[in-house]
Protein backbone atom coordinates (compact mmCIF):
# COMPACT_ATOMS: atom_id res chain seq x y z
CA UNK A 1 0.00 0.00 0.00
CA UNK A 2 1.28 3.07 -0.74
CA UNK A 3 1.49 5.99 2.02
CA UNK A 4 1.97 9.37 1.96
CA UNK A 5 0.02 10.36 -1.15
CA UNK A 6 -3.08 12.18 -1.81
CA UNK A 7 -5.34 12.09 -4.57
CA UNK A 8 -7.16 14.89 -5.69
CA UNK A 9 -10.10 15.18 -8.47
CA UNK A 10 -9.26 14.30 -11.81
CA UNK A 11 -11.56 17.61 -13.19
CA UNK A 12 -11.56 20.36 -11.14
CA UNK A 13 -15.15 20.88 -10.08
CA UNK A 14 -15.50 24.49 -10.11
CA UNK A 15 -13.48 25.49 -12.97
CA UNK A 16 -16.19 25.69 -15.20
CA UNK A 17 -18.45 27.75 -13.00
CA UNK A 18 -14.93 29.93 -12.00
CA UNK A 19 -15.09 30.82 -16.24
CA UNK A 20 -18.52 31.60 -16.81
CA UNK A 21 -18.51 33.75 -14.22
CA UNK A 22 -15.53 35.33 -15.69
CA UNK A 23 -17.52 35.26 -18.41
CA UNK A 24 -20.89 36.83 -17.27
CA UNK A 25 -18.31 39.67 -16.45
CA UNK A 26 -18.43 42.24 -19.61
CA UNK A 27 -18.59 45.79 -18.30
CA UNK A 28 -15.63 46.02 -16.40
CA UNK A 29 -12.89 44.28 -14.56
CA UNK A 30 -10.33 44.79 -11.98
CA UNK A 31 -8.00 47.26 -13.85
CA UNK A 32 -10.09 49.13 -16.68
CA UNK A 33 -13.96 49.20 -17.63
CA UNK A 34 -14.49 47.40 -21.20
CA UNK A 35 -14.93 50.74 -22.81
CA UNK A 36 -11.71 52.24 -22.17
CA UNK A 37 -10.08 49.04 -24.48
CA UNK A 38 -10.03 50.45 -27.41
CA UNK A 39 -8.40 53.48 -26.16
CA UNK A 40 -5.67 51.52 -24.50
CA UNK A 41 -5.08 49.86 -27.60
CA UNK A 42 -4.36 53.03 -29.49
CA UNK A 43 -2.48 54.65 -26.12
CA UNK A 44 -0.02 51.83 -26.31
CA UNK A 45 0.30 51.99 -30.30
CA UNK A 46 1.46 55.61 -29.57
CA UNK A 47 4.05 55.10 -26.87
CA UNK A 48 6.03 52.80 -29.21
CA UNK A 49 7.84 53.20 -32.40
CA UNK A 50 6.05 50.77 -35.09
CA UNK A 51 6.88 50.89 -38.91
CA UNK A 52 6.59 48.18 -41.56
CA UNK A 53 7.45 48.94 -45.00
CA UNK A 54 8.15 46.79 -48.04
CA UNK A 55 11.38 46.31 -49.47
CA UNK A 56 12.70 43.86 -52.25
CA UNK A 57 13.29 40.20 -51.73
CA UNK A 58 16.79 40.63 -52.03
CA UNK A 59 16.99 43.35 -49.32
CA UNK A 60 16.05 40.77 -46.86
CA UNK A 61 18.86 41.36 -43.80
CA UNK A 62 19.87 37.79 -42.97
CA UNK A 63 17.61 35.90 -45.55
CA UNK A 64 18.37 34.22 -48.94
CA UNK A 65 17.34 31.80 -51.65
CA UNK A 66 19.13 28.08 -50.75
CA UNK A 67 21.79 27.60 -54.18
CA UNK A 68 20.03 23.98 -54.67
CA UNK A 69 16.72 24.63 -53.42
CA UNK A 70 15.81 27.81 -53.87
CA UNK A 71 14.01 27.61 -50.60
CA UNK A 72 13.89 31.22 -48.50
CA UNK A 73 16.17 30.44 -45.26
CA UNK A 74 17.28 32.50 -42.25
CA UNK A 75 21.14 32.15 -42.07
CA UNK A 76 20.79 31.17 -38.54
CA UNK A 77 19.02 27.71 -39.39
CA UNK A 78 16.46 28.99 -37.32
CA UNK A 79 13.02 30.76 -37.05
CA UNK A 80 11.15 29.55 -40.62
CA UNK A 81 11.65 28.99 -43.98
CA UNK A 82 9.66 29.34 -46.92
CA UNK A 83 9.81 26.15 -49.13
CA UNK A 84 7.44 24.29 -51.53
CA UNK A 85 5.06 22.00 -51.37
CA UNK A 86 3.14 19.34 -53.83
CA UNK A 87 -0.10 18.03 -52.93
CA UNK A 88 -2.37 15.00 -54.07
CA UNK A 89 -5.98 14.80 -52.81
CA UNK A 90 -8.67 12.28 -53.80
CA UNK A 91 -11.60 14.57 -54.16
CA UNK A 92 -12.20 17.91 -55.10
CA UNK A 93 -12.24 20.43 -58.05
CA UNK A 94 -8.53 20.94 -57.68
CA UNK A 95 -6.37 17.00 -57.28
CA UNK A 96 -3.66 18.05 -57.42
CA UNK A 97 -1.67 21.67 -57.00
CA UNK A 98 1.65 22.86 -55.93
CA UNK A 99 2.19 26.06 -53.39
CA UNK A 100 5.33 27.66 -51.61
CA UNK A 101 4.55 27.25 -47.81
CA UNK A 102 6.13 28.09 -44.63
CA UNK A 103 7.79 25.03 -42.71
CA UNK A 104 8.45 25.93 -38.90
CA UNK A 105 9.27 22.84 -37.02
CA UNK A 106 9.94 24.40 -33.37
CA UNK A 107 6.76 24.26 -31.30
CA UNK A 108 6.30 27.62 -29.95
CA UNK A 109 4.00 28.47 -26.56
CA UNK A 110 0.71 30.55 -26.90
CA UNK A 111 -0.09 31.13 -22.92
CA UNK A 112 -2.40 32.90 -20.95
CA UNK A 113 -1.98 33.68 -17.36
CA UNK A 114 -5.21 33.65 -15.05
CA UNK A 115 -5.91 35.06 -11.71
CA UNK A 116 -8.36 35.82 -9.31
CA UNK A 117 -9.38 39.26 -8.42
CA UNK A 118 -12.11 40.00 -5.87
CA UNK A 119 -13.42 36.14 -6.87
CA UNK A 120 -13.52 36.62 -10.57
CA UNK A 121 -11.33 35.48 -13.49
CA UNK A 122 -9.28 37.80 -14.95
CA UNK A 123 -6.48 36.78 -17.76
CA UNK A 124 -3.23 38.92 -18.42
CA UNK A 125 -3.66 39.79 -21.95
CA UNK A 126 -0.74 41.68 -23.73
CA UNK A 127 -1.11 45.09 -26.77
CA UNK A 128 0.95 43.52 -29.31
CA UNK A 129 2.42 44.84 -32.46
CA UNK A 130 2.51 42.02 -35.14
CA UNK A 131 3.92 43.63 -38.39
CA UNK A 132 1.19 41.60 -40.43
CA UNK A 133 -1.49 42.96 -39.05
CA UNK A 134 -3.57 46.11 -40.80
CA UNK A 135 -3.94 47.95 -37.74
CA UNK A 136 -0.54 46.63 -35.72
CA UNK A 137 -1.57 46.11 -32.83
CA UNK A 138 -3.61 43.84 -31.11
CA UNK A 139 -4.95 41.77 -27.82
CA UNK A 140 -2.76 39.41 -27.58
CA UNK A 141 -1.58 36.29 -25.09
CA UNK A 142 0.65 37.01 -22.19
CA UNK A 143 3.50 34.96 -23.59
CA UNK A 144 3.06 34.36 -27.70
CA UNK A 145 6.58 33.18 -28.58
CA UNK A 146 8.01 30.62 -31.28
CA UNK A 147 11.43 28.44 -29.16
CA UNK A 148 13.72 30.41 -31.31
CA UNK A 149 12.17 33.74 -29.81
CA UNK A 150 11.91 31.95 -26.14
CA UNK A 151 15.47 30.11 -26.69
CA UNK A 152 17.08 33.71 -27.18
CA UNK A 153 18.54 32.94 -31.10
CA UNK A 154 17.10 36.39 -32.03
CA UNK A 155 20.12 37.73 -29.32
CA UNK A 156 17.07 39.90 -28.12
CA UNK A 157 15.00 40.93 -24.19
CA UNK A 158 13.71 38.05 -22.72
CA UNK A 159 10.18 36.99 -23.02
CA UNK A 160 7.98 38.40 -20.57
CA UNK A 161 6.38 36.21 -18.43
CA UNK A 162 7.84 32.84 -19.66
CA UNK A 163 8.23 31.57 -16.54
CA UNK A 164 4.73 31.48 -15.97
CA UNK A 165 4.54 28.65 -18.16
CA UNK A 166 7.59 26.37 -18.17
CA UNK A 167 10.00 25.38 -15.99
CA UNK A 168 9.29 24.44 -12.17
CA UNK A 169 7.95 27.95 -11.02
CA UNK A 170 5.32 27.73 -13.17
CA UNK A 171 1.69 27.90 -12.14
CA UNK A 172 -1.44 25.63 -11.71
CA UNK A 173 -2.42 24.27 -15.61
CA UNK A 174 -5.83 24.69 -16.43
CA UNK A 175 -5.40 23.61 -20.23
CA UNK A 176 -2.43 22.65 -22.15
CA UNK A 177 -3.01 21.30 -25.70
CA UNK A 178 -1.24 21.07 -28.76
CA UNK A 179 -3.07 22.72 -31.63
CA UNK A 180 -2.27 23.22 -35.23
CA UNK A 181 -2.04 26.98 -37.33
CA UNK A 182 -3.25 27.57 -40.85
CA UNK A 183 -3.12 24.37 -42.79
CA UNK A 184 -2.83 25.80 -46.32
CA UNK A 185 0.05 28.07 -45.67
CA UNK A 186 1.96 26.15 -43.20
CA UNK A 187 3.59 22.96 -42.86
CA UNK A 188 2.29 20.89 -40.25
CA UNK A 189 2.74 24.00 -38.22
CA UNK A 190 2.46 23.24 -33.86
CA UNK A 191 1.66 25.23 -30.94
CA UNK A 192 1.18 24.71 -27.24
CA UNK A 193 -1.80 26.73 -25.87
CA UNK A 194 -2.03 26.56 -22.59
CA UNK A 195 -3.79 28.73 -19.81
CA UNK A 196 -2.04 28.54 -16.16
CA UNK A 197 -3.35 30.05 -13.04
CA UNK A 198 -1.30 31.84 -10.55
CA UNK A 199 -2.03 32.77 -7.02
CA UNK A 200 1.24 34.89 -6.92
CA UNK A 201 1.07 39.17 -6.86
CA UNK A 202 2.07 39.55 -10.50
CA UNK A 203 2.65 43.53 -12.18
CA UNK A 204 1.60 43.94 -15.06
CA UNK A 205 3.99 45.34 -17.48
CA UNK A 206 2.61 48.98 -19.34
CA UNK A 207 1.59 46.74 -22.40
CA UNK A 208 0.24 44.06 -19.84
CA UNK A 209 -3.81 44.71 -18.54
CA UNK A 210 -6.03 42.12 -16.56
CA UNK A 211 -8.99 41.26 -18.66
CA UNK A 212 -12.30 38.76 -17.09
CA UNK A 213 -12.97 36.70 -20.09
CA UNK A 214 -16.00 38.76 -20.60
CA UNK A 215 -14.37 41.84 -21.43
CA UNK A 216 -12.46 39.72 -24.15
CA UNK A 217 -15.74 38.63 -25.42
CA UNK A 218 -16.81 41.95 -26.11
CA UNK A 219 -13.73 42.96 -27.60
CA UNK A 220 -14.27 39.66 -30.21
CA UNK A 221 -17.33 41.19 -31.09
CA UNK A 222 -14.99 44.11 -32.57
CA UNK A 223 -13.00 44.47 -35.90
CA UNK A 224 -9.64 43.35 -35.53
CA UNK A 225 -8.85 43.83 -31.79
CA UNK A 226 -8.28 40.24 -30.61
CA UNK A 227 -5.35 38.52 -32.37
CA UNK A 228 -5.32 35.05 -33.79
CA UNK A 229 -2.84 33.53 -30.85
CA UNK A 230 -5.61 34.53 -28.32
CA UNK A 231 -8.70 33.49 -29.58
CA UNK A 232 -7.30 29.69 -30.18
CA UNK A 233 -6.00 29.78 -26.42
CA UNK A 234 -9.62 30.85 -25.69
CA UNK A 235 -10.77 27.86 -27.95
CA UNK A 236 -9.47 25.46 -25.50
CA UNK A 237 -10.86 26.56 -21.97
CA UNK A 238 -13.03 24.13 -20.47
CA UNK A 239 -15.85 25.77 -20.64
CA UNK A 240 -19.40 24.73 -18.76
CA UNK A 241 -22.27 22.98 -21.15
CA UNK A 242 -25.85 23.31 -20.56
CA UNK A 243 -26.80 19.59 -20.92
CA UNK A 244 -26.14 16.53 -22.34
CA UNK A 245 -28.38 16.22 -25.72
CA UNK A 246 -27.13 16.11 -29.04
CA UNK A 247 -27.60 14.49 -32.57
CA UNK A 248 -25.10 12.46 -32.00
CA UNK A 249 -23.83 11.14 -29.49
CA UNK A 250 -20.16 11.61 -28.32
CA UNK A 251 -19.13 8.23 -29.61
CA UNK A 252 -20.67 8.52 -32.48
CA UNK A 253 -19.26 12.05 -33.29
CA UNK A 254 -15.54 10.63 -32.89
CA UNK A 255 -16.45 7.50 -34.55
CA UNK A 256 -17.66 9.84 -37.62
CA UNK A 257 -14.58 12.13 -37.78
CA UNK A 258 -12.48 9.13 -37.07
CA UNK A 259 -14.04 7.45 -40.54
CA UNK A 260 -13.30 11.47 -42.49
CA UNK A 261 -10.03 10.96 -41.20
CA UNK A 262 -9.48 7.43 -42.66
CA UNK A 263 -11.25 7.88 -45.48
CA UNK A 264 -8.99 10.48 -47.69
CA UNK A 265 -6.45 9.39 -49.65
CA UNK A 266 -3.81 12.54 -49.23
CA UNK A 267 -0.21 12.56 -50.25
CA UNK A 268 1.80 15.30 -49.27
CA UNK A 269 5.77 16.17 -50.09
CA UNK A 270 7.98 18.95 -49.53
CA UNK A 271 9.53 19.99 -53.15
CA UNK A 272 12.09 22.56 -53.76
CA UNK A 273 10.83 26.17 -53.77
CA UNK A 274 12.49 26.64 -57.27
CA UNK A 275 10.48 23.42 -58.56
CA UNK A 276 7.13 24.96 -57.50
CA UNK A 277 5.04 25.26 -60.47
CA UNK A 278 2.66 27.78 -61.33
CA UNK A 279 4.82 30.65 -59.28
CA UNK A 280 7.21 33.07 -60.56
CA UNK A 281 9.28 35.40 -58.65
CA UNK A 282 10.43 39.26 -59.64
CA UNK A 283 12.13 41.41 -57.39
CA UNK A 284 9.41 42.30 -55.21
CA UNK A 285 7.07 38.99 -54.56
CA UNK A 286 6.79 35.72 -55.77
CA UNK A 287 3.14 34.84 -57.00
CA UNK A 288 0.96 33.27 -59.29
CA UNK A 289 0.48 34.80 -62.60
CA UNK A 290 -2.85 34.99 -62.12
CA UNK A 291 -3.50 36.98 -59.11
CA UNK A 292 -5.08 34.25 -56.97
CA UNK A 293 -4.33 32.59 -53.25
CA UNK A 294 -1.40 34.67 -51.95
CA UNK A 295 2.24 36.26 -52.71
CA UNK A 296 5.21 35.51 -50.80
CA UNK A 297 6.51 39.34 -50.06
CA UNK A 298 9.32 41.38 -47.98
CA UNK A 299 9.01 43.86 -45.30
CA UNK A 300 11.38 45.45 -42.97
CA UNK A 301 10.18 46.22 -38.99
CA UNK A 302 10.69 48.53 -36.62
CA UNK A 303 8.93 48.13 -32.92
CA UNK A 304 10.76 49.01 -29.75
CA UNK A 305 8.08 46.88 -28.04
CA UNK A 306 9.45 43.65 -29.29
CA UNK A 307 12.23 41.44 -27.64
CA UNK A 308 14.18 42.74 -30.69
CA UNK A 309 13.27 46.17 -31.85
CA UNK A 310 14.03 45.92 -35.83
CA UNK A 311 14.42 43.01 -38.26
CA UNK A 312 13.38 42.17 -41.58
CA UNK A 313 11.20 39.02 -42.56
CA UNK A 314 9.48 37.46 -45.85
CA UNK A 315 5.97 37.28 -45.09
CA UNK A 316 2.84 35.25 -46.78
CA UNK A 317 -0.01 38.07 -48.80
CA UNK A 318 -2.89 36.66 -49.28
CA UNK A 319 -4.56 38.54 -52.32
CA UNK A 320 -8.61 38.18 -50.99
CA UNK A 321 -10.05 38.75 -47.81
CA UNK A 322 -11.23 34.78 -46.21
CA UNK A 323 -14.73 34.04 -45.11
CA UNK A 324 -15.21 31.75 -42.09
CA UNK A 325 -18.95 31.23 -41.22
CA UNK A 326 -20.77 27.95 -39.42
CA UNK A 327 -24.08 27.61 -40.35
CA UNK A 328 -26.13 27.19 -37.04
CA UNK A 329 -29.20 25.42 -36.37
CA UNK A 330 -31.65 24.30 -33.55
CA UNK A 331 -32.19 20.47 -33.76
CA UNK A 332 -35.01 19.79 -31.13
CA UNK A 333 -34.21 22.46 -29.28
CA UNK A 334 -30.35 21.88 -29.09
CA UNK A 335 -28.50 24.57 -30.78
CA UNK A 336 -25.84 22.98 -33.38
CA UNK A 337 -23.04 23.55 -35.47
CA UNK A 338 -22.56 22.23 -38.99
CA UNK A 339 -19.09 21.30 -39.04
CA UNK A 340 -16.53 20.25 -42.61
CA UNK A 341 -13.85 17.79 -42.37
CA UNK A 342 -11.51 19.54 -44.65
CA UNK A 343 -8.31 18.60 -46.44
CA UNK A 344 -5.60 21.12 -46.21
CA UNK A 345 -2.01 20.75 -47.78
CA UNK A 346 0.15 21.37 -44.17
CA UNK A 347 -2.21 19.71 -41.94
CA UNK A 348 -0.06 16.94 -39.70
CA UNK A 349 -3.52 14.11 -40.73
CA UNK A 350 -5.19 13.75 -43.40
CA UNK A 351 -8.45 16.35 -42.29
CA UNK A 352 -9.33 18.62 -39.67
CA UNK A 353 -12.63 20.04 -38.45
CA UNK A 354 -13.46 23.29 -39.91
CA UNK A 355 -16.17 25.42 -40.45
CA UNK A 356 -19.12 24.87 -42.47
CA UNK A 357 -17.55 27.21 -45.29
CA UNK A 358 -13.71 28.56 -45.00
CA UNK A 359 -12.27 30.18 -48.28
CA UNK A 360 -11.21 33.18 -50.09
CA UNK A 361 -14.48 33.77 -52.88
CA UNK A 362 -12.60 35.60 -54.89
CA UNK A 363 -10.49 32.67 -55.75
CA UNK A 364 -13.40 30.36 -56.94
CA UNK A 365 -14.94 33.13 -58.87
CA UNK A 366 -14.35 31.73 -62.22
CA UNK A 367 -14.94 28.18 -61.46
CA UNK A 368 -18.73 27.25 -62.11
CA UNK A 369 -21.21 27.03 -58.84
CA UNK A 370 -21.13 23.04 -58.85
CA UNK A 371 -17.20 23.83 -58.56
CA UNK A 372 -17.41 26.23 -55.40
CA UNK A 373 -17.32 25.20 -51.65
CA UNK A 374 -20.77 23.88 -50.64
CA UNK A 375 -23.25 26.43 -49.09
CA UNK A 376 -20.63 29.37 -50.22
CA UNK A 377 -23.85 31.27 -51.54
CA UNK A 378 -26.00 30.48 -48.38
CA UNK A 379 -23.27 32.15 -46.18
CA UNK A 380 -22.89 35.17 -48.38
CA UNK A 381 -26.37 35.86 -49.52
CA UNK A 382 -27.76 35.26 -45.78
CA UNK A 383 -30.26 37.75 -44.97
CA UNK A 384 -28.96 40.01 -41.85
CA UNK A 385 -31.41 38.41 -39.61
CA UNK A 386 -29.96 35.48 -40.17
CA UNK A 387 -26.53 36.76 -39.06
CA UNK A 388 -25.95 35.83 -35.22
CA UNK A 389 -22.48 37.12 -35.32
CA UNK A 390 -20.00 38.87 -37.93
CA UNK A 391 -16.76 40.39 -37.56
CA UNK A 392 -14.03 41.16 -39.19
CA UNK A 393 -10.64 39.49 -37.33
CA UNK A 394 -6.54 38.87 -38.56
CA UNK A 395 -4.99 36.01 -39.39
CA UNK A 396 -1.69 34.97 -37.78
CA UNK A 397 0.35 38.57 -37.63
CA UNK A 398 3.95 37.18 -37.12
CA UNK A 399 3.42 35.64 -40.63
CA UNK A 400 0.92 36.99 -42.90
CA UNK A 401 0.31 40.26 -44.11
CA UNK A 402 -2.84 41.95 -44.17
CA UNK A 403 -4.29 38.39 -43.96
CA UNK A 404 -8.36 39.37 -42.83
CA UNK A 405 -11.42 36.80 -42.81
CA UNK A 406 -15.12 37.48 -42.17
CA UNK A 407 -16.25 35.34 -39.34
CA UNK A 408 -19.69 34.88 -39.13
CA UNK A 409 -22.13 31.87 -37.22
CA UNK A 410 -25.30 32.07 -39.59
CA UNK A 411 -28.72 30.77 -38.90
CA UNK A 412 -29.36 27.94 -41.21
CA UNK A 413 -33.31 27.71 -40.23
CA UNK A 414 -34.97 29.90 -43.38
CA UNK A 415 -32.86 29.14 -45.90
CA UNK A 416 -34.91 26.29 -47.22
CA UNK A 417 -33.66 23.06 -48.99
CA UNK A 418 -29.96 25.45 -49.69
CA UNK A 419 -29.21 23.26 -46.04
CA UNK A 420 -30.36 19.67 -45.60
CA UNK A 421 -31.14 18.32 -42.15
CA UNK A 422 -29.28 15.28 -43.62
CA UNK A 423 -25.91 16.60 -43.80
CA UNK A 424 -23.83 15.94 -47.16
CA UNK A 425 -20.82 13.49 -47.09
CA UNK A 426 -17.97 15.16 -45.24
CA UNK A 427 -19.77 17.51 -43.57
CA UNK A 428 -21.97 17.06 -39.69
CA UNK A 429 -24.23 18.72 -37.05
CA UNK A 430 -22.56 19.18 -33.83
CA UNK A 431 -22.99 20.87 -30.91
CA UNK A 432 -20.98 23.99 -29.19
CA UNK A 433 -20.30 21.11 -26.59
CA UNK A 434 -18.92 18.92 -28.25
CA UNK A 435 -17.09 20.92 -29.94
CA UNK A 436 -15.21 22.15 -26.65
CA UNK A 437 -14.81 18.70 -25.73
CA UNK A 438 -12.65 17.94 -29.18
CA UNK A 439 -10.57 20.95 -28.46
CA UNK A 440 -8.80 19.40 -25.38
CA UNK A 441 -7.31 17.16 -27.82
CA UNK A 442 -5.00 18.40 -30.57
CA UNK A 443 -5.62 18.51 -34.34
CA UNK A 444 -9.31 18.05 -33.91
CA UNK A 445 -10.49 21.35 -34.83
CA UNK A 446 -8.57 23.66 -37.24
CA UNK A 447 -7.67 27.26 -36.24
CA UNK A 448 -10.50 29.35 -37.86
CA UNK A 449 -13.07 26.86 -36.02
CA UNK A 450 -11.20 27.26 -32.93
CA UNK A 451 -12.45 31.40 -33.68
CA UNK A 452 -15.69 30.91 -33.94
CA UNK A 453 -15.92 28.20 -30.79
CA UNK A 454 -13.69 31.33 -28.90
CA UNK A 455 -16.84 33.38 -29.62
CA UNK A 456 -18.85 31.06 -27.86
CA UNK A 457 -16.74 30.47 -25.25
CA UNK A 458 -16.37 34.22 -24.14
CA UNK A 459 -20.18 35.40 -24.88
CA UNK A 460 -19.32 37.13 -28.23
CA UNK A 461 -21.96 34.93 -29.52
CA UNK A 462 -24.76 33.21 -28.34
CA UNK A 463 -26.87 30.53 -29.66
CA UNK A 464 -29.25 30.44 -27.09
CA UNK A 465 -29.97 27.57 -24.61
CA UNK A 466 -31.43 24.16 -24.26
CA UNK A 467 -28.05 22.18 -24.46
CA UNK A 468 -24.17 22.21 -24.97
């Protein structure tokens, strides 16, 4: 027998209950109400130096094109490199393409720090320049570092708050989970999201404020003030469900996305950049001839905010704004979630859960409608009452540029026969739920679905009640 050990609870009983509360909390927190955000935002955009400006490829400080490769490499080894990649699929409009794509094999740490503050939530959220982004700056994690930033190979500050979140002084884990980033522009790309809770008096830095997860909900419900590395930490709190009815039942769900995930035949390969067909490089980009997808492009930074306060960096253009919507429905009550199995180039499996439509329109403009993502029209021709939610939010900062996708959660009930309560192949109801349940686990639910659950999951959107 052994002695001397206690067990606790395998779930901590009042953690759920401990976020909604956090999130029932929108007007104001401990630090600043909700409607002084936005001008805190801007206040810290102004006490820094920021500038991002294009240059030419070959003006890249510390960059070049590999002699055998042609692959864009840092000459540290380090950071990410933009190579190519060739892709066969066994169903689809397009079988078979090749795309430059960014490989970044270090696992970097997304992490949000929680503590309590006269019995209520609050999370240390940081204003963060990321030179992709339109406006800069933006809400952003506490710690949002790749290893090479954490690791120190950029000879730059040291990261804030790290020690929150690794080594022995680190505090209580609520949620640590592996989750992937954009599948179609990077290479079986892997972060660690993780939210830890300290008891410990921590000051928060000028760029540093202590947000309940409420106030972040109403922030979400704003154009481009909540960055991509936040809302997928949010995507991955435990959050409390409202009951245990559903289509389908839990099994059943995993059983079904087990059978997506066995079912496609996908065959992935890294390939030379220079090899890439389709692309041609000039001075200033390389890009398609046509116009469509994205552009691989320069810039070079300034931001005395950052653990390194100038560098230059290739990043990834798309050339259309994205449109992430689930189509929503109440099945008996139960509010669901039509979610897509989808097949992207850099996921690490075959498929990942995704929204009911995720794409760029204007790059399946010329293709014929039987040719364009299913219920493409139904999102975009909704009628606003129809609309539960809509903003407009970033893509990943630290690598795209200007990279912007409509999120909306659409009610499917009123748009007639356009969506079956039979679901087509690929493609099922869940609920909000279950949902949260798949993303404890990682590579379950891709990055833009992990959005729109982060709505949820702070308040930004409601579906109503009468289950998970």
């Amino acid at each position: 027998m052994t002695t001397g050990v206690r067990l606790r609870p395998r779930r901590d009983p009042s953690l759920r209950e401990r976020l909604a509360a956090s999130a029932a909390a929108r007007d104001a927190g401990s630090q600043m109400r909700t409607a002084e955000l936005t001008g805190w935002l801007a206040e810290r955009t102004r006490a820094h130096r920021f500038s991002v400006l294009r240059i030419p490829l070959d003006e890249l400080d510390g960059w070049f094109f590999a002699e055998h490769t042609g692959n864009l490499v840092h000459r540290s080894g380090r950071f990410f490199s933009v190579e190519g990649l060739s892709a066969d699929v066994g169903e689809g409009p397009f079988r078979h393409w090749e795309q430059p794509i960014i490989r970044q094999p270090e696992t970097g740490i997304l992490g949000i720090l929680a503590k309590e503050f006269d019995g209520i939530l609050h999370f240390l959220m940081q204003a963060k320049m990321e030179p992709g982004n339109r406006n800069l700056v933006q809400l952003s994690p506490t710690v949002q570092a790749t290893r090479s930033n954490y690791t120190g190979v950029h000879r730059g500050s040291p990261v804030a708050y790290l020690g929150h979140f690794s080594g022995p002084g680190r505090g209580r884990v609520l949620a640590d989970v592996l989750q992937s980033e954009h599948g179609s522009w990077f290479y079986r790309k892997t972060n660690r999201n993780m939210l830890v809770e300290t008891a410990d008096d921590v000051e928060p830095h000028d760029d540093f404020r202590w947000l309940t997860l409420g106030q972040i909900g109403e922030a979400l419900r704003w154009d481009n003030v909540v960055n991509m590395d936040a809302r997928t930490v949010l995507a991955c709190l435990p959050m409390p469900t409202a009951g245990g009815q559903a289509l389908l039942t839990d099994a059943e769900a995993q059983s079904w996305f087990t059978v997506e995930r066995s079912r496609h035949d996908v065959q992935v390969r890294r390939i030379p950049l220079s090899r890439v067909r389709g692309w041609q490089r000039d001075r200033y980009r390389l890009a398609r001839p046509d116009g469509r997808y994205f552009r691989v492009v320069a810039v070079a930074v300034e931001a005395d905010s950052r653990e390194v306060s100038g560098w230059s960096q290739p990043l990834l253009e798309p050339t259309g704004a994205g449109v992430a919507a689930f189509l929503c429905r109440r099945i008996a009550g139960v509010p669901h979630l039509l979610v897509h199995a989808r097949v992207e180039g850099g996921f690490l499996g075959t498929v990942e859960l995704g929204p009911t439509v995720q794409c760029a329109p204007a790059n399946w403009a010329h293709l014929p409608r039987q040719e364009r993502p299913l219920f493409l029209d139904t999102v975009l021709g909704a009628d606003p009452e129809r609309i539960r939610y809509q903003a407009v939010h970033s893509e990943e900062g630290g690598r795209f540029l200007n990279a912007e996708s409509r999120y909306l959660l659409v009610d499917a009930d009123g748009a007639g026969d356009e969506v079956p309560a039979d679901p087509p192949p690929g493609y099922q109801w869940l609920t909000p739920g279950q949902l949260n349940a798949m993303a404890a686990h990682s590579h379950y639910l891709n990055v833009q679905a992990r959005t729109l659950l982060a709505l949820l999951n702070t308040g930004a959107a409601v579906l109503g009640t009468g289950g998970p």
